[in-house]
N, C-alpha and C. Protein backbone atom coordinates (compact mmCIF):
# COMPACT_ATOMS: atom_id res chain seq x y z
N UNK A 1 0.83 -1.21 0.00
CA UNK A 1 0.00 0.00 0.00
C UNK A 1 0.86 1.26 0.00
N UNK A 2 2.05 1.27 0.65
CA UNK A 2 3.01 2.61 1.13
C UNK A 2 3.30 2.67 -0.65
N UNK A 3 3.96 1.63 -1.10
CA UNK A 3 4.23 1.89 -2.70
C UNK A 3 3.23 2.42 -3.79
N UNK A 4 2.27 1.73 -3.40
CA UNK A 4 1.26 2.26 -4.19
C UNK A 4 0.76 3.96 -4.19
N UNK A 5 0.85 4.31 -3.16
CA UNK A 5 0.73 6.05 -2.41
C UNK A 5 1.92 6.62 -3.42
N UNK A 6 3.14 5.90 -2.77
CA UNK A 6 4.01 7.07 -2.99
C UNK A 6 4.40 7.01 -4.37
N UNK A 7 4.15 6.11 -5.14
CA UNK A 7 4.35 6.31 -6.88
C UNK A 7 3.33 5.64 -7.73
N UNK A 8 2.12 6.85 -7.34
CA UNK A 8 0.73 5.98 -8.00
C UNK A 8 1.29 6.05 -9.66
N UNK A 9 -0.15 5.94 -10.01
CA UNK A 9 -0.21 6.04 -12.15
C UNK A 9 -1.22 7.15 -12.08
N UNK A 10 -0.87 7.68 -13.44
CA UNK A 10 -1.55 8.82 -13.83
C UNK A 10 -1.88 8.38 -15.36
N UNK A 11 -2.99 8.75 -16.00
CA UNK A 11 -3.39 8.63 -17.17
C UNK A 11 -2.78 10.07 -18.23
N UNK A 12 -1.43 9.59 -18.97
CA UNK A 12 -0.80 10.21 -19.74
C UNK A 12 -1.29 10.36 -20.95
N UNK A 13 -1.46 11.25 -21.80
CA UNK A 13 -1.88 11.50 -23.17
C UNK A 13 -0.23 11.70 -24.35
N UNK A 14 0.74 12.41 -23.47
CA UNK A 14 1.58 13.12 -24.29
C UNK A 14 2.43 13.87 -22.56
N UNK A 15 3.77 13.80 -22.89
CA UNK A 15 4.79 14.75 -22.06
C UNK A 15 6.02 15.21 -23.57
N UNK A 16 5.72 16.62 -23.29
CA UNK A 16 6.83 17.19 -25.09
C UNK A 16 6.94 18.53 -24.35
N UNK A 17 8.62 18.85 -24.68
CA UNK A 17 8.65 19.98 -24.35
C UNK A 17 8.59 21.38 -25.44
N UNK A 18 7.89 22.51 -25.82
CA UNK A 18 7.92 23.12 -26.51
C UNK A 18 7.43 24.64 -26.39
N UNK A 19 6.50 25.32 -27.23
CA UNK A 19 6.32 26.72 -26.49
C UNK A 19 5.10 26.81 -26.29
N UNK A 20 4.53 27.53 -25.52
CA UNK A 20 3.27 27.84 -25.27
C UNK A 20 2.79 28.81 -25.85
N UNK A 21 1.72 28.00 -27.07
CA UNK A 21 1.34 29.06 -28.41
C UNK A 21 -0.28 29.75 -27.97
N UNK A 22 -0.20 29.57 -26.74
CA UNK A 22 -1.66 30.60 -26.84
C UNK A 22 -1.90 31.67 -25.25
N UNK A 23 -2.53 32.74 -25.15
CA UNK A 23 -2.51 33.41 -23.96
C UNK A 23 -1.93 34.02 -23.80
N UNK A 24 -1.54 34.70 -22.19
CA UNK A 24 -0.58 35.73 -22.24
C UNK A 24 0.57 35.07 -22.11
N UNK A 25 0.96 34.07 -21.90
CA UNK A 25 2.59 33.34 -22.19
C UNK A 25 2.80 32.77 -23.26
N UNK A 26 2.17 33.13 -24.34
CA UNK A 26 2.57 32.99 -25.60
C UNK A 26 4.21 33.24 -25.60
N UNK A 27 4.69 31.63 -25.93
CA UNK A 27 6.52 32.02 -26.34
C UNK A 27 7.20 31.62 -25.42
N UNK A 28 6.43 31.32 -24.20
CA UNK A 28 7.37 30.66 -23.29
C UNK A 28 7.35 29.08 -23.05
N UNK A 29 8.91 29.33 -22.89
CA UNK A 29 9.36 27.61 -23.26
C UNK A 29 8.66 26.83 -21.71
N UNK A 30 8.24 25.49 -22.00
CA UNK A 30 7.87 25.05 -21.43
C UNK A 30 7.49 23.22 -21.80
N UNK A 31 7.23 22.62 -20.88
CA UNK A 31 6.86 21.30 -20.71
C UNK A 31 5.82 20.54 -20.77
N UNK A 32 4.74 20.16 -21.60
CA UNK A 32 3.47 20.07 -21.60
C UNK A 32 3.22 18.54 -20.75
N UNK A 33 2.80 18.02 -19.73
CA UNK A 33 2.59 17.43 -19.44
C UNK A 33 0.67 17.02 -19.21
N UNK A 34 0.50 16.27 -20.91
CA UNK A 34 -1.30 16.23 -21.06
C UNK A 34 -1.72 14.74 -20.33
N UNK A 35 -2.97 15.16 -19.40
CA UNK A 35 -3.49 14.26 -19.22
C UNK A 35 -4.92 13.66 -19.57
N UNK A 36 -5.36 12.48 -19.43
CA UNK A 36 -6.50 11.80 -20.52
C UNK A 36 -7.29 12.49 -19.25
N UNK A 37 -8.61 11.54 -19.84
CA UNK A 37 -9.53 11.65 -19.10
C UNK A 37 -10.27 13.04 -18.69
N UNK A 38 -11.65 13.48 -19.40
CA UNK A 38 -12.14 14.67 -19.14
C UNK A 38 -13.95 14.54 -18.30
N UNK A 39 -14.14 15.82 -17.81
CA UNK A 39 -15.57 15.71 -17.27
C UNK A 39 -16.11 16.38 -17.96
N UNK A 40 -15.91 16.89 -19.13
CA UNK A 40 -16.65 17.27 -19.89
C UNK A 40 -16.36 16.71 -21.36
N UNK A 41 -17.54 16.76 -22.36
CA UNK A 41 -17.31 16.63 -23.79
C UNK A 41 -17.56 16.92 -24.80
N UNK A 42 -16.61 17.75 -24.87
CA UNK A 42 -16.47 19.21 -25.77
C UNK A 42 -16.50 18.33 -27.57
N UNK A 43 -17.49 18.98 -28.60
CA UNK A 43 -17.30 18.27 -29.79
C UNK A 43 -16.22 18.62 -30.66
N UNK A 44 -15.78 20.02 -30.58
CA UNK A 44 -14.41 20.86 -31.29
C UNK A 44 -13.09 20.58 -30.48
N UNK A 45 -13.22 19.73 -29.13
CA UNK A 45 -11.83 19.11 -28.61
C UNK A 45 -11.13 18.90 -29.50
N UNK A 46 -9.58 19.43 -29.13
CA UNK A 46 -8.60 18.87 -30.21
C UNK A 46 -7.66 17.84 -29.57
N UNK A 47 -7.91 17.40 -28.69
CA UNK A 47 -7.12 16.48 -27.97
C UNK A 47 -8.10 14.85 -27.70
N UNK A 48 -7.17 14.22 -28.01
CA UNK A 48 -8.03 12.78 -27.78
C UNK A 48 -7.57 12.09 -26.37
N UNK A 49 -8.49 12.90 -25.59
CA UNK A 49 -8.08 12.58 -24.23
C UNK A 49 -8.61 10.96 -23.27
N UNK A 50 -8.76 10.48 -23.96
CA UNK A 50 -9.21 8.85 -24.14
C UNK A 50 -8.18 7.85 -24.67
N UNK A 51 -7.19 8.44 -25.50
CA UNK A 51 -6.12 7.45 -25.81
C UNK A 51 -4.95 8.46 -24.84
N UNK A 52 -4.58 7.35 -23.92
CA UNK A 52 -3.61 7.74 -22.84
C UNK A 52 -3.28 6.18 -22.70
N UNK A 53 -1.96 6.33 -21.72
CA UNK A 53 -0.69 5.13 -21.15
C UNK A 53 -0.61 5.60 -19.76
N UNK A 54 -0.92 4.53 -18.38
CA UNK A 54 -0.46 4.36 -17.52
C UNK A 54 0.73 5.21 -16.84
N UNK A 55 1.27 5.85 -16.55
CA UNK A 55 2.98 6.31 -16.39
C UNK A 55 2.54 6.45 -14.83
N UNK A 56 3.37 5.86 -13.93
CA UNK A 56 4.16 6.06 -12.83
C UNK A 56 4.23 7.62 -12.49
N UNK A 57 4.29 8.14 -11.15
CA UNK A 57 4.57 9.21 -10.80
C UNK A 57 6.25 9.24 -11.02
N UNK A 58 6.70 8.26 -10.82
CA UNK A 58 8.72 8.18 -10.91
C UNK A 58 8.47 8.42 -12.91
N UNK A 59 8.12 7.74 -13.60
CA UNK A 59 8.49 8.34 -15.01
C UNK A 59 7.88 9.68 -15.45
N UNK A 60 7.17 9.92 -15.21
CA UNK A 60 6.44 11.51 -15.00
C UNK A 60 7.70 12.15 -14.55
N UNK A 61 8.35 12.22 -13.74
CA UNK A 61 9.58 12.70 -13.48
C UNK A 61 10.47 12.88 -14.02
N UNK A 62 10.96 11.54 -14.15
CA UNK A 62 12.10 11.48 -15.17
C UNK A 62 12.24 12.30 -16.67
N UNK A 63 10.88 11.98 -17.00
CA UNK A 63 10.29 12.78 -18.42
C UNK A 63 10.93 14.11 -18.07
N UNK A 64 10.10 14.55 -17.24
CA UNK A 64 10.00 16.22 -16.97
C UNK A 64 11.37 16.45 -17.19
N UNK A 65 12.12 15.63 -15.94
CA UNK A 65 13.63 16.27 -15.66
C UNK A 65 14.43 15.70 -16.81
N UNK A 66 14.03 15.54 -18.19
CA UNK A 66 15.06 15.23 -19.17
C UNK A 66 14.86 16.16 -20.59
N UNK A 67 14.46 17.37 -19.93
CA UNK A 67 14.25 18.59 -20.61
C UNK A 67 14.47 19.62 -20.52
N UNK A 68 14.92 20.72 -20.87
CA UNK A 68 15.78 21.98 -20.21
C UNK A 68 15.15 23.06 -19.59
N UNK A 69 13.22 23.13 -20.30
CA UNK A 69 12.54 24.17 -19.65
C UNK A 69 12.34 23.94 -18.03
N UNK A 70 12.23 25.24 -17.35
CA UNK A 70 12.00 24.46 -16.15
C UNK A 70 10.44 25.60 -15.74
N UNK A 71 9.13 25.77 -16.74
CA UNK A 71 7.90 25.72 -16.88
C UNK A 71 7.73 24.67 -17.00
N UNK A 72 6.46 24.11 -15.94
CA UNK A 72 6.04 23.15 -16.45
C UNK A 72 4.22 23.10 -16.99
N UNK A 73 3.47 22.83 -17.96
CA UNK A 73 2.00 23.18 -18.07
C UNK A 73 1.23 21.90 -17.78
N UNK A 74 0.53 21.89 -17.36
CA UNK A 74 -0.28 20.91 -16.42
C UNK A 74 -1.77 21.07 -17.28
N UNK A 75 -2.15 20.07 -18.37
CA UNK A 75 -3.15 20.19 -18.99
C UNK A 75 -3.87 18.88 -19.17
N UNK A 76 -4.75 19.01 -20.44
CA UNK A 76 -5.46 17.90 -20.80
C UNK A 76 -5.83 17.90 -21.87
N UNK A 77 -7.67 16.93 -21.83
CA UNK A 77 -8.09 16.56 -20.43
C UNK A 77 -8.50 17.28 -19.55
N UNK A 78 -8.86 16.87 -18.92
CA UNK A 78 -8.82 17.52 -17.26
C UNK A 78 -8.37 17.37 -15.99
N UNK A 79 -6.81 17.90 -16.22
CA UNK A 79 -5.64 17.52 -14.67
C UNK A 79 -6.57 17.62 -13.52
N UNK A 80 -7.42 18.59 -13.02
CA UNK A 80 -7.69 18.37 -11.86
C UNK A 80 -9.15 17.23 -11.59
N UNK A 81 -9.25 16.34 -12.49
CA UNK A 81 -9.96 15.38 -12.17
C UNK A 81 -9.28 14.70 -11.76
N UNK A 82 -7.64 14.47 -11.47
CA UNK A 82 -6.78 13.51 -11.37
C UNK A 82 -6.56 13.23 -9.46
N UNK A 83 -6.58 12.09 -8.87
CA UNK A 83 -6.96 11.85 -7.59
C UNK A 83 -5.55 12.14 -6.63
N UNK A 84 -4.40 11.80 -7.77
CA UNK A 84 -3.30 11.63 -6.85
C UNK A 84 -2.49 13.24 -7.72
N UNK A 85 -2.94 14.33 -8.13
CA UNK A 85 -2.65 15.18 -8.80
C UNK A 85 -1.51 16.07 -8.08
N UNK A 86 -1.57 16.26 -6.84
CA UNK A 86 -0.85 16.77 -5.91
C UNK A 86 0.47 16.59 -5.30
N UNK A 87 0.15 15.01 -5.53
CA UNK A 87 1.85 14.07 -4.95
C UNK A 87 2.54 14.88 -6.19
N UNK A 88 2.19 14.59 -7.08
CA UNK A 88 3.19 15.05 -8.40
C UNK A 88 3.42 16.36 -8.27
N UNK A 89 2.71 16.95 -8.09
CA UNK A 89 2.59 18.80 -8.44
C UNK A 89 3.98 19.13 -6.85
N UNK A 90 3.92 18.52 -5.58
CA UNK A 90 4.52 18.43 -4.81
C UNK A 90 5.86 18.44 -5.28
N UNK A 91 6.45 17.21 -5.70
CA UNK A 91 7.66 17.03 -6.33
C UNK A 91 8.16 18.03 -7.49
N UNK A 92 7.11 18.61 -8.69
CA UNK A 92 7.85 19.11 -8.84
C UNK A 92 8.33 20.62 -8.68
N UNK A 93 7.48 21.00 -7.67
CA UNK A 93 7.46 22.58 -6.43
C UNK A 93 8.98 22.37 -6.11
N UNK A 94 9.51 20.91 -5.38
CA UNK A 94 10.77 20.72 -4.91
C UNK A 94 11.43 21.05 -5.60
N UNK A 95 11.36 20.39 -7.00
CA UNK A 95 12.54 20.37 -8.24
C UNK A 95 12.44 22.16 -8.79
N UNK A 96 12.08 22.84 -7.89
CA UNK A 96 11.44 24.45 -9.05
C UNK A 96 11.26 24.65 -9.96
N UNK A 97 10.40 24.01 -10.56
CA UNK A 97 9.64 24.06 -11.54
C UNK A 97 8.39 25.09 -11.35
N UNK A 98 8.18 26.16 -12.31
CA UNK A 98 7.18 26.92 -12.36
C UNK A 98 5.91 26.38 -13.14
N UNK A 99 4.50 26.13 -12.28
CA UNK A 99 3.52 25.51 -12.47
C UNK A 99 2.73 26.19 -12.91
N UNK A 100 2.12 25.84 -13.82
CA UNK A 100 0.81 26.60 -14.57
C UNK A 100 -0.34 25.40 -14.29
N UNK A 101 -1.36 25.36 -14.82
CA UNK A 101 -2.52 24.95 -15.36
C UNK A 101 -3.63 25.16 -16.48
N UNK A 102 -4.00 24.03 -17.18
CA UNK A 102 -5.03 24.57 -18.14
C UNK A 102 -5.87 23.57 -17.36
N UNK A 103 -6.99 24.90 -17.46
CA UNK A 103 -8.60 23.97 -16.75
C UNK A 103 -9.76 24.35 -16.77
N UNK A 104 -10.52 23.41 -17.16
CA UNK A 104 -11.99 24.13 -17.70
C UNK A 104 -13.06 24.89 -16.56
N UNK A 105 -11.96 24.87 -15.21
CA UNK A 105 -12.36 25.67 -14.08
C UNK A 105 -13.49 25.45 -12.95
N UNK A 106 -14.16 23.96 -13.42
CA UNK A 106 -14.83 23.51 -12.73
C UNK A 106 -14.56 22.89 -11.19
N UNK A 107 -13.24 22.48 -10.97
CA UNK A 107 -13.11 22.19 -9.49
C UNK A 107 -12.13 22.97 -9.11
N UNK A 108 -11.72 22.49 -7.92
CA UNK A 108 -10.81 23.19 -7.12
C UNK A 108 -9.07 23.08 -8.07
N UNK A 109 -8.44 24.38 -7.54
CA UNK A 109 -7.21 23.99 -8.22
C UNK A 109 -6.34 23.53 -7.11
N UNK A 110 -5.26 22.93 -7.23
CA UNK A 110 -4.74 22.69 -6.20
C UNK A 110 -3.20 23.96 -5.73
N UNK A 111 -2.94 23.60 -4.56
CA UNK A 111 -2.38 25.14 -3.80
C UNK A 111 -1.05 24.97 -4.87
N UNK A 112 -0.34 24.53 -5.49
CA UNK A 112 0.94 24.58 -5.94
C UNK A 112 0.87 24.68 -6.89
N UNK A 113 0.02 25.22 -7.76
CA UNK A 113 0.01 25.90 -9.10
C UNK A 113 0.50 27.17 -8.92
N UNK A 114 1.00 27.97 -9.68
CA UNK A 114 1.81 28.89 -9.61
C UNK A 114 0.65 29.68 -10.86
N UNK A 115 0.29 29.23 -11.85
CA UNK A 115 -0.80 29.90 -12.82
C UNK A 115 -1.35 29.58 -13.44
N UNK A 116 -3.01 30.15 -13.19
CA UNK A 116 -4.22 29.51 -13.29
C UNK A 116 -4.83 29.90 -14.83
N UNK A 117 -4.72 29.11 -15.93
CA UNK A 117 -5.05 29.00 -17.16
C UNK A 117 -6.68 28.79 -17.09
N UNK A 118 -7.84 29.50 -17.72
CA UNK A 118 -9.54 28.59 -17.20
C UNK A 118 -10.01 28.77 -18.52
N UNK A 119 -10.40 27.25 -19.23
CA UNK A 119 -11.28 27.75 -20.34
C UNK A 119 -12.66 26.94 -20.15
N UNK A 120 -13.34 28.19 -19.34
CA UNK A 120 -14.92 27.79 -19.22
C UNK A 120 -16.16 27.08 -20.49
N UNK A 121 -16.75 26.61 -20.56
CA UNK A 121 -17.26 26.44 -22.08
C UNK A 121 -18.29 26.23 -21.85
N UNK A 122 -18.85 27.60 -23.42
CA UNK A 122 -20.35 28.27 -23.29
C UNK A 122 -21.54 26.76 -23.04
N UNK A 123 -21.35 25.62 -23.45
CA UNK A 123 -22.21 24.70 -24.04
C UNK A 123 -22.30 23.56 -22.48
N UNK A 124 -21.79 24.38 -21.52
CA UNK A 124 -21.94 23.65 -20.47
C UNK A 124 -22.34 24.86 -19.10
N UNK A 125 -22.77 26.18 -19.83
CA UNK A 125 -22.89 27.18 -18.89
C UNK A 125 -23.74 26.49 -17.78
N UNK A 126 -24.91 25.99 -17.78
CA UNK A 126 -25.99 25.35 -16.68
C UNK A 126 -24.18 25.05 -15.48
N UNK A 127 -23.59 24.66 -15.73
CA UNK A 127 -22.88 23.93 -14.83
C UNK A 127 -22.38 24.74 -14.23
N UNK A 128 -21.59 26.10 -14.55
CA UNK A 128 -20.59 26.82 -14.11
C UNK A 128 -21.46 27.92 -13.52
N UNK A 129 -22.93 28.24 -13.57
CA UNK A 129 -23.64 28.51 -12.82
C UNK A 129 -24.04 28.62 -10.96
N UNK A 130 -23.81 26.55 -11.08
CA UNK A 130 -23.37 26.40 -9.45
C UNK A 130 -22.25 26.35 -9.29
N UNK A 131 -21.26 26.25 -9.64
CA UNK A 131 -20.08 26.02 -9.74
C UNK A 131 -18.61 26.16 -10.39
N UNK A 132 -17.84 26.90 -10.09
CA UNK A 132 -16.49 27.09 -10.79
C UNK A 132 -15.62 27.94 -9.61
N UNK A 133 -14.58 28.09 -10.05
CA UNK A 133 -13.32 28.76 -9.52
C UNK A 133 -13.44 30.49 -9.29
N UNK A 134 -13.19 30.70 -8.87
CA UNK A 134 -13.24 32.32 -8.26
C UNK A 134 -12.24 33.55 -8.87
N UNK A 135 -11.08 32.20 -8.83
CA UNK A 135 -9.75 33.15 -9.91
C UNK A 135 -9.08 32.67 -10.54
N UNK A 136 -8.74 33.42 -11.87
CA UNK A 136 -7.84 32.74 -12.25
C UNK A 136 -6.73 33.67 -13.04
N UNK A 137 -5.67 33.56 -13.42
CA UNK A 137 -4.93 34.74 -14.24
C UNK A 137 -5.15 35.08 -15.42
N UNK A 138 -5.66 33.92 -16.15
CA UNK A 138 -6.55 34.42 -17.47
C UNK A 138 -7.77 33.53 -17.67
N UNK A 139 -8.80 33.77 -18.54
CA UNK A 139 -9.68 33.13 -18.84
C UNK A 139 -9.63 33.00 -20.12
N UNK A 140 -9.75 32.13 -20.59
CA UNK A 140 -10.09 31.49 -22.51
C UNK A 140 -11.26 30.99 -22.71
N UNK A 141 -12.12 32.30 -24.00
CA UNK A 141 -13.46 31.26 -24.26
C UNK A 141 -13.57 31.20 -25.55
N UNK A 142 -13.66 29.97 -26.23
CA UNK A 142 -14.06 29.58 -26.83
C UNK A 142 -14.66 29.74 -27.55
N UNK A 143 -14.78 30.91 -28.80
CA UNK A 143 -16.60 31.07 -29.68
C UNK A 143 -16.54 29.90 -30.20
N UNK A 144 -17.47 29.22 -29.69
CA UNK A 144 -18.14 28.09 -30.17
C UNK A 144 -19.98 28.35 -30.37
N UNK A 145 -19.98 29.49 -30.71
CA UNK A 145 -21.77 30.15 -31.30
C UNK A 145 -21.39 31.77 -30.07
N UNK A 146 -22.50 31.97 -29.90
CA UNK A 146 -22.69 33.11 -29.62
C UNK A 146 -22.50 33.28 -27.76
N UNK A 147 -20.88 33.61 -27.37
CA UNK A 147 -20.87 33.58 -26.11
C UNK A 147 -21.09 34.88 -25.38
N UNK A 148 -21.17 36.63 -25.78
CA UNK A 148 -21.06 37.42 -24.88
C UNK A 148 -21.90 36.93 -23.77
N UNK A 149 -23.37 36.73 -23.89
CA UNK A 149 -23.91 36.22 -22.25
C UNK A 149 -23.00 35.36 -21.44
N UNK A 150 -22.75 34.41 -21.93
CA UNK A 150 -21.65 33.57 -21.15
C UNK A 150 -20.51 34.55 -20.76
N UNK A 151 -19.57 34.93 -21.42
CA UNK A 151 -18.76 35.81 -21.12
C UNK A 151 -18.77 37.06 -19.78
N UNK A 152 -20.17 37.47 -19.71
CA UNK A 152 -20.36 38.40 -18.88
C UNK A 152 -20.79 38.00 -18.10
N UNK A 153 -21.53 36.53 -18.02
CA UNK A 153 -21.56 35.53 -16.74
C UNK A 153 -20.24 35.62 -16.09
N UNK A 154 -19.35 35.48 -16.66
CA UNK A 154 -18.13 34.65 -16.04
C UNK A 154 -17.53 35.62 -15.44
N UNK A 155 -17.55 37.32 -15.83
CA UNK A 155 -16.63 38.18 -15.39
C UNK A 155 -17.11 38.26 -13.92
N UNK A 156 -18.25 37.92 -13.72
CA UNK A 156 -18.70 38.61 -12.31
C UNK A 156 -18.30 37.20 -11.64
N UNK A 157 -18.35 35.50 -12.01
CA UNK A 157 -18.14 34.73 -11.21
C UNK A 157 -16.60 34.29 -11.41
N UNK A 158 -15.66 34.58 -11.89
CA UNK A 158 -14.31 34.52 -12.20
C UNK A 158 -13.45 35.55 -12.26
N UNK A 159 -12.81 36.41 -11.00
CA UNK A 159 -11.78 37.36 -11.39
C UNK A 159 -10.03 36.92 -11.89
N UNK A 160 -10.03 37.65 -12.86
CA UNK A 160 -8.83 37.37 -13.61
C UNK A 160 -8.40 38.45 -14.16
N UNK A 161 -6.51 38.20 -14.37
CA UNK A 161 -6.17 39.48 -14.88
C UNK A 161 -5.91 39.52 -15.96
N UNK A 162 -6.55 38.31 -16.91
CA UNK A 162 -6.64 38.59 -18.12
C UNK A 162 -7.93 37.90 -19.08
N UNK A 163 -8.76 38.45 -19.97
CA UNK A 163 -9.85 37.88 -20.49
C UNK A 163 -9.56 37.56 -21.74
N UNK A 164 -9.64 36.51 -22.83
CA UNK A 164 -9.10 36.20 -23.79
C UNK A 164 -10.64 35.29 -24.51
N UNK A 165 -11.03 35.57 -25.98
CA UNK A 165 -11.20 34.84 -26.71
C UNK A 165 -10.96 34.07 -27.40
N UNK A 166 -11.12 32.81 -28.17
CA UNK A 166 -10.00 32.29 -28.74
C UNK A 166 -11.07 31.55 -30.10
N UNK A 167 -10.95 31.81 -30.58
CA UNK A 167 -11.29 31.02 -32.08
C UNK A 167 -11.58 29.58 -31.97
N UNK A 168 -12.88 28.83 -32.81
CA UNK A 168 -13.46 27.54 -32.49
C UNK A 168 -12.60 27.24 -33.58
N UNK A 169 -11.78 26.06 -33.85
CA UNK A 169 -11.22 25.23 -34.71
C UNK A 169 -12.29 24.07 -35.11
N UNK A 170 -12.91 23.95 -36.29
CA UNK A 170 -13.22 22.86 -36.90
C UNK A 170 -12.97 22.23 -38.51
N UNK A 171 -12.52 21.22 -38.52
CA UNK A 171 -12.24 20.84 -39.93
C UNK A 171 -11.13 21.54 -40.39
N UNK A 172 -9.80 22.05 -39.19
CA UNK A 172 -8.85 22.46 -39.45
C UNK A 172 -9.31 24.35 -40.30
N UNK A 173 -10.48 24.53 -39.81
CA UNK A 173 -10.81 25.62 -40.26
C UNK A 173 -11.12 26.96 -38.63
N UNK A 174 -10.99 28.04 -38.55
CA UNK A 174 -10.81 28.69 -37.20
C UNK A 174 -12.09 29.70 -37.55
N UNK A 175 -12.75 30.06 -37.07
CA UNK A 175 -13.88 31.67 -36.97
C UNK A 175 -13.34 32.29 -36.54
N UNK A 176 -12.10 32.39 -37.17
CA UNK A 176 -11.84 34.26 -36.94
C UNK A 176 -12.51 35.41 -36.82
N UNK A 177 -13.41 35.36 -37.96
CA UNK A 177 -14.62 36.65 -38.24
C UNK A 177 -15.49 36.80 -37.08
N UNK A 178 -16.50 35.67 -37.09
CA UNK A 178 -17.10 35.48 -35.90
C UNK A 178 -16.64 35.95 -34.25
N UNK A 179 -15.18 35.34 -34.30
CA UNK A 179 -14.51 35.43 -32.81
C UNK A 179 -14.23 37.32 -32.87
N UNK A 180 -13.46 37.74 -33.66
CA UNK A 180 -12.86 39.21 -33.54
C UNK A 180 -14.36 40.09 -33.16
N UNK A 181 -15.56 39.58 -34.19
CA UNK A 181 -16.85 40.47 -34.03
C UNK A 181 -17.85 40.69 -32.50
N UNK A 182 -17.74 39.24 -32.18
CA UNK A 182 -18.14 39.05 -31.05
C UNK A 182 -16.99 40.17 -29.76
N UNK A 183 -15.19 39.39 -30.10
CA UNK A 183 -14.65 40.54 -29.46
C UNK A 183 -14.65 41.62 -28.96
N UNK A 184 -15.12 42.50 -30.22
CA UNK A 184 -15.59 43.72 -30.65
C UNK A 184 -16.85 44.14 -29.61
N UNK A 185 -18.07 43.60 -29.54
CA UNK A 185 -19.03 43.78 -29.08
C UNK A 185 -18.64 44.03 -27.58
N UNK A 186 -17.81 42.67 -27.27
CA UNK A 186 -17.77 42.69 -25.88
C UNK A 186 -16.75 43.91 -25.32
N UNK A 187 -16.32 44.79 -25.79
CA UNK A 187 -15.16 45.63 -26.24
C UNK A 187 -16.12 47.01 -26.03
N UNK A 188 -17.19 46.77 -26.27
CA UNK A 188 -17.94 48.50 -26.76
C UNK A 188 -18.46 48.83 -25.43
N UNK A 189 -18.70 47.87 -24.35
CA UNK A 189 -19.55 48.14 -23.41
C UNK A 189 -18.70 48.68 -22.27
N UNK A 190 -19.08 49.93 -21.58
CA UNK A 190 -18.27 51.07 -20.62
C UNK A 190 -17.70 50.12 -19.47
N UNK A 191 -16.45 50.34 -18.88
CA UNK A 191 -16.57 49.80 -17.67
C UNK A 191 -16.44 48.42 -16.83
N UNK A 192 -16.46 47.33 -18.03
CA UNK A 192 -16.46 46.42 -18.01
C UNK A 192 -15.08 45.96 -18.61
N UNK A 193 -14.69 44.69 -18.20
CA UNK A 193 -13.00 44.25 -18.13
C UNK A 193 -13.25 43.94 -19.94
N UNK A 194 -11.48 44.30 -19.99
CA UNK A 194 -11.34 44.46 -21.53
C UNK A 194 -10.62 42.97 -22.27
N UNK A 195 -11.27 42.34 -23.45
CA UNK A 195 -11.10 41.17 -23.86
C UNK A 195 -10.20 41.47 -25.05
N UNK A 196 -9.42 40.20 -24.60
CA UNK A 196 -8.04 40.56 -25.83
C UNK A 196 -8.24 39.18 -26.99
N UNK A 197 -7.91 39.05 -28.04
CA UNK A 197 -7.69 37.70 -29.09
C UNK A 197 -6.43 36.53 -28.55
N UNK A 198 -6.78 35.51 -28.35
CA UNK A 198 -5.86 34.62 -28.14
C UNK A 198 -6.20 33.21 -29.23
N UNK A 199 -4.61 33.08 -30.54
CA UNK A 199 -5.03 32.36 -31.12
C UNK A 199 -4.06 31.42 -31.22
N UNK A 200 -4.31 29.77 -31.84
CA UNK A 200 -3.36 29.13 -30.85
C UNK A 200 -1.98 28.84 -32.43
N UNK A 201 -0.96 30.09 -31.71
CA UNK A 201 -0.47 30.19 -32.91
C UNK A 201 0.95 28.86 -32.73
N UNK A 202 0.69 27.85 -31.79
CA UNK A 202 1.64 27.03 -32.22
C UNK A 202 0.75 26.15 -33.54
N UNK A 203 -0.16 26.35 -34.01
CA UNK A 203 -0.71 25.36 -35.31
C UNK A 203 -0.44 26.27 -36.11
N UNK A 204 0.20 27.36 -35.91
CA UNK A 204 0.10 28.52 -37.46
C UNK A 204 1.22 27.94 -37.72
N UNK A 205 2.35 28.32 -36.77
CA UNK A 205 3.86 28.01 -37.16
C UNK A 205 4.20 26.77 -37.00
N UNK A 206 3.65 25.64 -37.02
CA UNK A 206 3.78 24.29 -37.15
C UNK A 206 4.66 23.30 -35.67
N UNK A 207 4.14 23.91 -34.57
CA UNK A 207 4.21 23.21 -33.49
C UNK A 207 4.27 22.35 -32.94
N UNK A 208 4.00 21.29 -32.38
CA UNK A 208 3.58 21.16 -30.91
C UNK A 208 2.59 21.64 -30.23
């Protein structure tokens, strides 16, 4: 049982180190460590968070530490559905590693994240209604149809110091038009926090 604790398994999708092509850390080098398994199911997902491999909390490690960034991004999926999420995030606080998160903001984050990534999504608003996160450093939404209501939901139940739209990808095709217009709208109204374009330019320049 002590073994089992101290180097559970985690459901791996992908560990690659490269840059972070979307948000306000656009460009910074970093470690993507994706995990399967989501509580939600998004139809424009670009991640097939269902085909994942077993990995050890000790190879999770090793991975990490055989790469030069020392960001590490904590995504999916959905990391904080993960039970033993913390042992790991623990270790690598030790190793100083600077922690981010991407998360669709529905549960708790855990204390050793260092920065809180949230992409809420309009097509599950009923949910984030009772429930979501309070802060985060940026927010990412999604036009996936017509979100300002959602959007202005979220400003009053999510403070963040940065608000970001981001373009629906389907069929390798993006709504730019759609996303900038909507932007725009949300842009005209007095007083209210100001929304910037976030697009995920590691697929422009051929990424990771």
């Amino acid at each position: 049982m002590v073994a089992l604790i101290s180097n559970p398994t985690f459901p791996i999708v992908e560990i690659f180190e490269s840059l972070q092509g979307e948000g306000f850390n656009t460009g910074m080098p970093a470690i993507f460590v994706r995990f399967g398994k989501c509580n939600l199911t998004c139809p424009w997902c670009d991640t097939n968070y269902n085909q994942f491999e077993a990995w050890t909390l000790s190879e999770i490690l090793a991975k990490v530490k055989s790469y030069s960034a020392k960001n590490v991004i904590i995504t999916g999926g959905e990391p904080t559905i993960q039970p033993n999420l913390s042992l790991l995030l623990e270790q690598l606080k030790q190793a100083d590693y600077f922690l981010a998160i991407e998360t669709n903001g529905l549960k708790e984050i855990p204390s050793q994240i260092d920065y809180i990534a949230t992409s809420p999504k309009r097509m599950y608003k009923e949910k984030y209604q009772h429930r979501c996160i309070e802060f985060a450093n940026e927010v990412r939404i999604v036009v996936d149809g017509e979100v300002q209501e959602f959007c202005e939901q979220l400003e009053t139940q999510i403070k963040a110091d940065h608000y970001y739209l981001s373009p629906c990808e389907v069929d390798g095709k993006m709504n730019l038009l759609e996303t900038i217009t909507q932007l725009g709208l949300l842009n005209q109204r007095a007083n209210k926090p100001k929304w910037q374009l976030s697009i995920q330019t590691h697929k422009i320049v051929g990424i990771e």
